[in-house]
C-alpha atoms as a PDB file:
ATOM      1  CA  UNK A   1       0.000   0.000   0.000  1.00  0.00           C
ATOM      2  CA  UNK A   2       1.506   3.728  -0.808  1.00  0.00           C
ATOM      3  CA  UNK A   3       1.324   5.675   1.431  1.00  0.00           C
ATOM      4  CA  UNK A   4       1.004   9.789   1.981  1.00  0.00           C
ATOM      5  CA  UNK A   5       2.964  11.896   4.600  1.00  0.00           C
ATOM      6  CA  UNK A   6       0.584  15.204   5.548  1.00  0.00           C
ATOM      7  CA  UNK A   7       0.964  17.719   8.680  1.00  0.00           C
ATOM      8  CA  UNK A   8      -1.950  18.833  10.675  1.00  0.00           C
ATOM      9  CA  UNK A   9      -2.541  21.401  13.248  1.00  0.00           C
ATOM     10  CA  UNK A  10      -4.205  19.952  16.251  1.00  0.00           C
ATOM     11  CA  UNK A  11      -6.612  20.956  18.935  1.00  0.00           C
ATOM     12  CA  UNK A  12      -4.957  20.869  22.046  1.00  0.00           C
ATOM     13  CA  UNK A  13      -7.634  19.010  23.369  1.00  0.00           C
ATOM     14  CA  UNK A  14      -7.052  16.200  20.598  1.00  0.00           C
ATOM     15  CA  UNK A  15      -3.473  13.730  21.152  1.00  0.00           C
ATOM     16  CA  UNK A  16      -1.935  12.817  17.802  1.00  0.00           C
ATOM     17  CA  UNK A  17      -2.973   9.057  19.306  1.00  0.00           C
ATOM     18  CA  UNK A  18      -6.383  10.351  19.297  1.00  0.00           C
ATOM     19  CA  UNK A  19      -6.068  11.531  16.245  1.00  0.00           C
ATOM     20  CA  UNK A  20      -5.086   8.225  14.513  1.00  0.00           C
ATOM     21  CA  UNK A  21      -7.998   6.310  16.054  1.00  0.00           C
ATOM     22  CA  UNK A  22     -10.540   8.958  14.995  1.00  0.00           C
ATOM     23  CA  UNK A  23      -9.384   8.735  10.895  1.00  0.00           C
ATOM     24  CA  UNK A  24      -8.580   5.246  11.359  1.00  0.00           C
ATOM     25  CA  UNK A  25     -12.287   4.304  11.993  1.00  0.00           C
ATOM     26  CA  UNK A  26     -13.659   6.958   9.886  1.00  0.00           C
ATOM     27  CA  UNK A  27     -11.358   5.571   6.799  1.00  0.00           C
ATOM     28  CA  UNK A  28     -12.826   2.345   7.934  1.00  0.00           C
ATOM     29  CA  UNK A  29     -16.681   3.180   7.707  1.00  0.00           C
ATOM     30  CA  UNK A  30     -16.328   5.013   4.706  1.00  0.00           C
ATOM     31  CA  UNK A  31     -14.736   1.846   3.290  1.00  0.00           C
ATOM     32  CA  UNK A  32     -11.683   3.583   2.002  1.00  0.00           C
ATOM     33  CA  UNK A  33      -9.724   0.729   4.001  1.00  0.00           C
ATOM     34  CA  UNK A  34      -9.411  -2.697   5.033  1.00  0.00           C
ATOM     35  CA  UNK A  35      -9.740  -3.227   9.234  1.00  0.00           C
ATOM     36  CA  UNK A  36      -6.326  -4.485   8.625  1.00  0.00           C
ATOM     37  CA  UNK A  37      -5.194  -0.851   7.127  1.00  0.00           C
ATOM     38  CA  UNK A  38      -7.131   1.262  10.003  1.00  0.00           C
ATOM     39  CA  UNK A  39      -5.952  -1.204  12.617  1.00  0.00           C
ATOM     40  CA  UNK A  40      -2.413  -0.015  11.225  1.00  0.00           C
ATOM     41  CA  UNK A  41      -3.335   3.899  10.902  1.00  0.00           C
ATOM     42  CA  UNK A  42      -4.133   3.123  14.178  1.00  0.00           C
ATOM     43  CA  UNK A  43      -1.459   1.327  15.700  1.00  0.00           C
ATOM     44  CA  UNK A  44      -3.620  -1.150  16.836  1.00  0.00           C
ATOM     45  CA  UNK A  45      -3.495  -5.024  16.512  1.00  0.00           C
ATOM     46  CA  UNK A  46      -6.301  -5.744  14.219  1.00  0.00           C
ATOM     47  CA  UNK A  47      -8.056  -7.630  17.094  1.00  0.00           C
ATOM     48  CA  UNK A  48      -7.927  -4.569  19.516  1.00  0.00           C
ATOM     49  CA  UNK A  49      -8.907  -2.080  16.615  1.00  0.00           C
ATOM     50  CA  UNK A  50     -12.175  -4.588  15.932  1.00  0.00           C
ATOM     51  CA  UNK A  51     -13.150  -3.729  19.804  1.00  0.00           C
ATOM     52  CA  UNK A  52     -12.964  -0.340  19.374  1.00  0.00           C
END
């Protein structure tokens, strides 16, 4: 899979970990990725991404 560096400016009330979860299940329920892929966005085993 490619893959695209970007930079964004954050809330301070939002933690880059956050962050990644929050697009990482939106990519997911948009069906723009696999669970596999957001699990990774993530940085979550797929089995602890499927819980969330």
């Amino acid at each position: 899979m490619a893959t695209t560096e970007f930079k964004v400016d954050l809330p301070s009330t939002l933690s880059v970990e956050e962050t990644k979860v929050l697009l990482a299940v939106k990519l997911y329920e948009v069906g723009k990725v696999s669970v596999g892929q957001a699990a990774d966005i993530a940085g979550y085993s797929k089995r602890a991404f499927m819980e969330i």
